[in-house]
N, C-alpha and C. Protein backbone atom coordinates (compact mmCIF):
# COMPACT_ATOMS: atom_id res chain seq x y z
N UNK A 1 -16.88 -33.67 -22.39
CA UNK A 1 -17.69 -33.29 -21.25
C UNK A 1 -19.10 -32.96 -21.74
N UNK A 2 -20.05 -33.67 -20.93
CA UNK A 2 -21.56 -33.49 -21.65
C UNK A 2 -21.82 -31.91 -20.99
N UNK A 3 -22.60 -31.32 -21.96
CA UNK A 3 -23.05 -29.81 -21.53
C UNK A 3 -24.27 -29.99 -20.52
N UNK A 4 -23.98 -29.08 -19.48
CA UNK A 4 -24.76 -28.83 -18.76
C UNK A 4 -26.13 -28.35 -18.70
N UNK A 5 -27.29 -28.16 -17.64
CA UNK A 5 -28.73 -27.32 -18.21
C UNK A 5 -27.99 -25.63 -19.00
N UNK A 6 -29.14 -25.42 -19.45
CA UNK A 6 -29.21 -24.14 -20.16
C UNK A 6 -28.83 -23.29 -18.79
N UNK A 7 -28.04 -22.43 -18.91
CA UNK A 7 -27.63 -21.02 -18.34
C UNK A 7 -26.83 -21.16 -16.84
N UNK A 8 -26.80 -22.96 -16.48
CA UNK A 8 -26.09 -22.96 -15.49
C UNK A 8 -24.84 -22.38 -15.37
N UNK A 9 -23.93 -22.34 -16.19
CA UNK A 9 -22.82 -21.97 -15.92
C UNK A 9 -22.99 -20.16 -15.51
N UNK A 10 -23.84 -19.18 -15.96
CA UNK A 10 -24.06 -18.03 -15.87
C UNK A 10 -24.58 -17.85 -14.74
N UNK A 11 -25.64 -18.59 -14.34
CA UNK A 11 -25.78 -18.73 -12.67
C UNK A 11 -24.80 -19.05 -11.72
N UNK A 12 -24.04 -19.80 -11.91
CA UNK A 12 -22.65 -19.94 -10.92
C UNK A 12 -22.03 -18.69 -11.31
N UNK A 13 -21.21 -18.59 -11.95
CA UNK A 13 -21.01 -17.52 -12.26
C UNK A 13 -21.43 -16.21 -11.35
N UNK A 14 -22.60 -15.96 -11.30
CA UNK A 14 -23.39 -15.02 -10.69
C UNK A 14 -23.28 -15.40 -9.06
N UNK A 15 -23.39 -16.24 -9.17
CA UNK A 15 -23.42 -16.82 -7.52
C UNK A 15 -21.67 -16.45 -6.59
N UNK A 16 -21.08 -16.67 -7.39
CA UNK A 16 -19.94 -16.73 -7.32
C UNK A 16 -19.22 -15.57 -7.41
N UNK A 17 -19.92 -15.03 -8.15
CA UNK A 17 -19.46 -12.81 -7.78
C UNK A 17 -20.47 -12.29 -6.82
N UNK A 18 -21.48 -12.78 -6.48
CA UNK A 18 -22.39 -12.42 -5.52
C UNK A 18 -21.37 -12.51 -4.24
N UNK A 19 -20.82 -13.71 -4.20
CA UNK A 19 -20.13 -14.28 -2.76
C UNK A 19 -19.06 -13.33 -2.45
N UNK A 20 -18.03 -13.91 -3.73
CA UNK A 20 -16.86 -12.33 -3.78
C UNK A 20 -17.14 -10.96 -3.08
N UNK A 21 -18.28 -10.64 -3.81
CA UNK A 21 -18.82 -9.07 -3.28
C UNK A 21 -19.08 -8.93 -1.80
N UNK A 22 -19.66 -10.00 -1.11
CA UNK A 22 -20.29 -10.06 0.05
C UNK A 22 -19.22 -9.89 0.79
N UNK A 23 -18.19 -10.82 0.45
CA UNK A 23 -16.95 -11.11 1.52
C UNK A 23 -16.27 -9.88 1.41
N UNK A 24 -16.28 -9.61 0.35
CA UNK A 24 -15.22 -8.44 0.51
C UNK A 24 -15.59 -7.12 0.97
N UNK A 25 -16.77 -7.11 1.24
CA UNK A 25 -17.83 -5.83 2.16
C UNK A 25 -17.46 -6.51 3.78
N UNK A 26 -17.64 -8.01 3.91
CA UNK A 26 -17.83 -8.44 5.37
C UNK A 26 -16.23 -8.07 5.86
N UNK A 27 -15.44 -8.92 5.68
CA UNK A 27 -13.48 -9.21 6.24
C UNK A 27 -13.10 -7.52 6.62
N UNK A 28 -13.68 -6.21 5.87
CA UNK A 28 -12.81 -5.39 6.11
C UNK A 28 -13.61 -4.95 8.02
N UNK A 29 -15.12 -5.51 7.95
CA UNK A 29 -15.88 -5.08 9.04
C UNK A 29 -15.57 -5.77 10.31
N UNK A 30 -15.23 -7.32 9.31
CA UNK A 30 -14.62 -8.30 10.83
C UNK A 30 -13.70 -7.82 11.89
N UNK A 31 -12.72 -7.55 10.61
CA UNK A 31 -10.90 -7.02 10.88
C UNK A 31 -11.67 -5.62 11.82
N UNK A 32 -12.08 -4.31 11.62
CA UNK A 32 -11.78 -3.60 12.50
C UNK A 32 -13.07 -3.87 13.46
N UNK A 33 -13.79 -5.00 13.84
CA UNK A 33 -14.75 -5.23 14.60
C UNK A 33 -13.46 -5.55 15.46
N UNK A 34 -12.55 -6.37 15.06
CA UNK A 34 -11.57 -7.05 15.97
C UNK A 34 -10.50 -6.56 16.43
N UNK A 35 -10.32 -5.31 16.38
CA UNK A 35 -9.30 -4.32 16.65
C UNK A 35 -7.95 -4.20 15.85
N UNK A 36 -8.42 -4.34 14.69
CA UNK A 36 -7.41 -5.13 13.25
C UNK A 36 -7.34 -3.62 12.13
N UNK A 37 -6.87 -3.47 11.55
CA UNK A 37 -6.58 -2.82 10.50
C UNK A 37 -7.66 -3.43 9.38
N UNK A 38 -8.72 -2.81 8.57
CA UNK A 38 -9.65 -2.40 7.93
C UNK A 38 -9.05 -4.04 6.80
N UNK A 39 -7.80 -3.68 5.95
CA UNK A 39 -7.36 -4.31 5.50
C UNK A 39 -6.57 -6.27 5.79
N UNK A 40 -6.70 -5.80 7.00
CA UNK A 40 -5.95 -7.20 7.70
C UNK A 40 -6.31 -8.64 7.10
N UNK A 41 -7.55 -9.13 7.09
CA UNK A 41 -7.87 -10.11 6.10
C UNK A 41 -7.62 -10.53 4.43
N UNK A 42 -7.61 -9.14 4.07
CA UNK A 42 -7.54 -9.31 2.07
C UNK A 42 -6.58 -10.35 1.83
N UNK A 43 -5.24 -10.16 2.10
CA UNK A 43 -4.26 -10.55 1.81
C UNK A 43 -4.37 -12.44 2.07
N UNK A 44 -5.40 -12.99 3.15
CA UNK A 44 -5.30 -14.05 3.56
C UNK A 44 -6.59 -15.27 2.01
N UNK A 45 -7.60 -14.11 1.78
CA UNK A 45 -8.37 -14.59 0.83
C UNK A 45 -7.99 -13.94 -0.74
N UNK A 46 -7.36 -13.31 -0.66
CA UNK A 46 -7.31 -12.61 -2.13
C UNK A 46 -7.12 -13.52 -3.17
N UNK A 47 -6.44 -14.95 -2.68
CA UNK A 47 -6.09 -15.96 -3.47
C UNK A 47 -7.42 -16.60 -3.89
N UNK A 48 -8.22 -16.64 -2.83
CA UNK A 48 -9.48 -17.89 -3.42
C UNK A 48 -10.39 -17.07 -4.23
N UNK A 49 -10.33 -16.11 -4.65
CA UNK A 49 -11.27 -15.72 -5.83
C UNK A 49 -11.39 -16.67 -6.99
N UNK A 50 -12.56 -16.84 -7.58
CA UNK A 50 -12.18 -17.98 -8.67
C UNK A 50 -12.53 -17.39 -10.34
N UNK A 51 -11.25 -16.90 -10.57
CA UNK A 51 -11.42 -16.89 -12.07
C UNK A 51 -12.45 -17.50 -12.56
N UNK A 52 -12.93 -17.01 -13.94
CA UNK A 52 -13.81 -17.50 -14.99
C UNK A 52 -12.49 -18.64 -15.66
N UNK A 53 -12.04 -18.48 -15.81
CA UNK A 53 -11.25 -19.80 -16.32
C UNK A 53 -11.34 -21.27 -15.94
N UNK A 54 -10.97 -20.97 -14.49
CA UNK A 54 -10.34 -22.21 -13.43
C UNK A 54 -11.92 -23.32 -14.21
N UNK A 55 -12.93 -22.50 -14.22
CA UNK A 55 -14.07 -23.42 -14.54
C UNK A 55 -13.99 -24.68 -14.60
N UNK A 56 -13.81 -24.63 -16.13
CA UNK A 56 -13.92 -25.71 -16.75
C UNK A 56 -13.13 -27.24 -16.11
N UNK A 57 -12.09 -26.78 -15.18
CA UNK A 57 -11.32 -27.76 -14.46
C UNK A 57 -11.98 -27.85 -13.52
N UNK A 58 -12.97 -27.57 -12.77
CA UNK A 58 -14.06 -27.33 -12.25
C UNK A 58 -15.41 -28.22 -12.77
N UNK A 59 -15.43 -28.43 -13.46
CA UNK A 59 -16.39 -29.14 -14.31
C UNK A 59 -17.62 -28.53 -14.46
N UNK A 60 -17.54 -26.92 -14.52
CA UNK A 60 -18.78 -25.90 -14.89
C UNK A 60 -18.44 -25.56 -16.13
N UNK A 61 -17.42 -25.10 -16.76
CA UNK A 61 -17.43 -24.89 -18.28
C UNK A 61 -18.09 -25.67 -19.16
């Protein structure tokens, strides 16, 4: 696999815990905007977080 520009992978990376963080501030606000339990969403996304691993199968490593 040819290497990518300089520091891309640390920018995804970053982008990609940026998003995490966001969502996981927004879903608990949705859920009791919607007359839901605070928690009601986690359980539906908790899966799509994306490891630092998965990357490279990813073709960012």
């Amino acid at each position: 696999m040819a290497a990518g520009p300089s520091g891309f992978r640390e920018a995804v990376l970053a982008c990609i815990e940026a998003m995490e963080a966001l969502c996981d501030r927004m879903l608990p606000a949705f859920a009791v905007a919607l007359g839901m339990l605070e928690g009601h969403f986690a359980r539906f996304f908790a899966a799509y977080h994306l490891a630092p691993a998965a990357l490279p199968a990813a073709g960012l490593g």
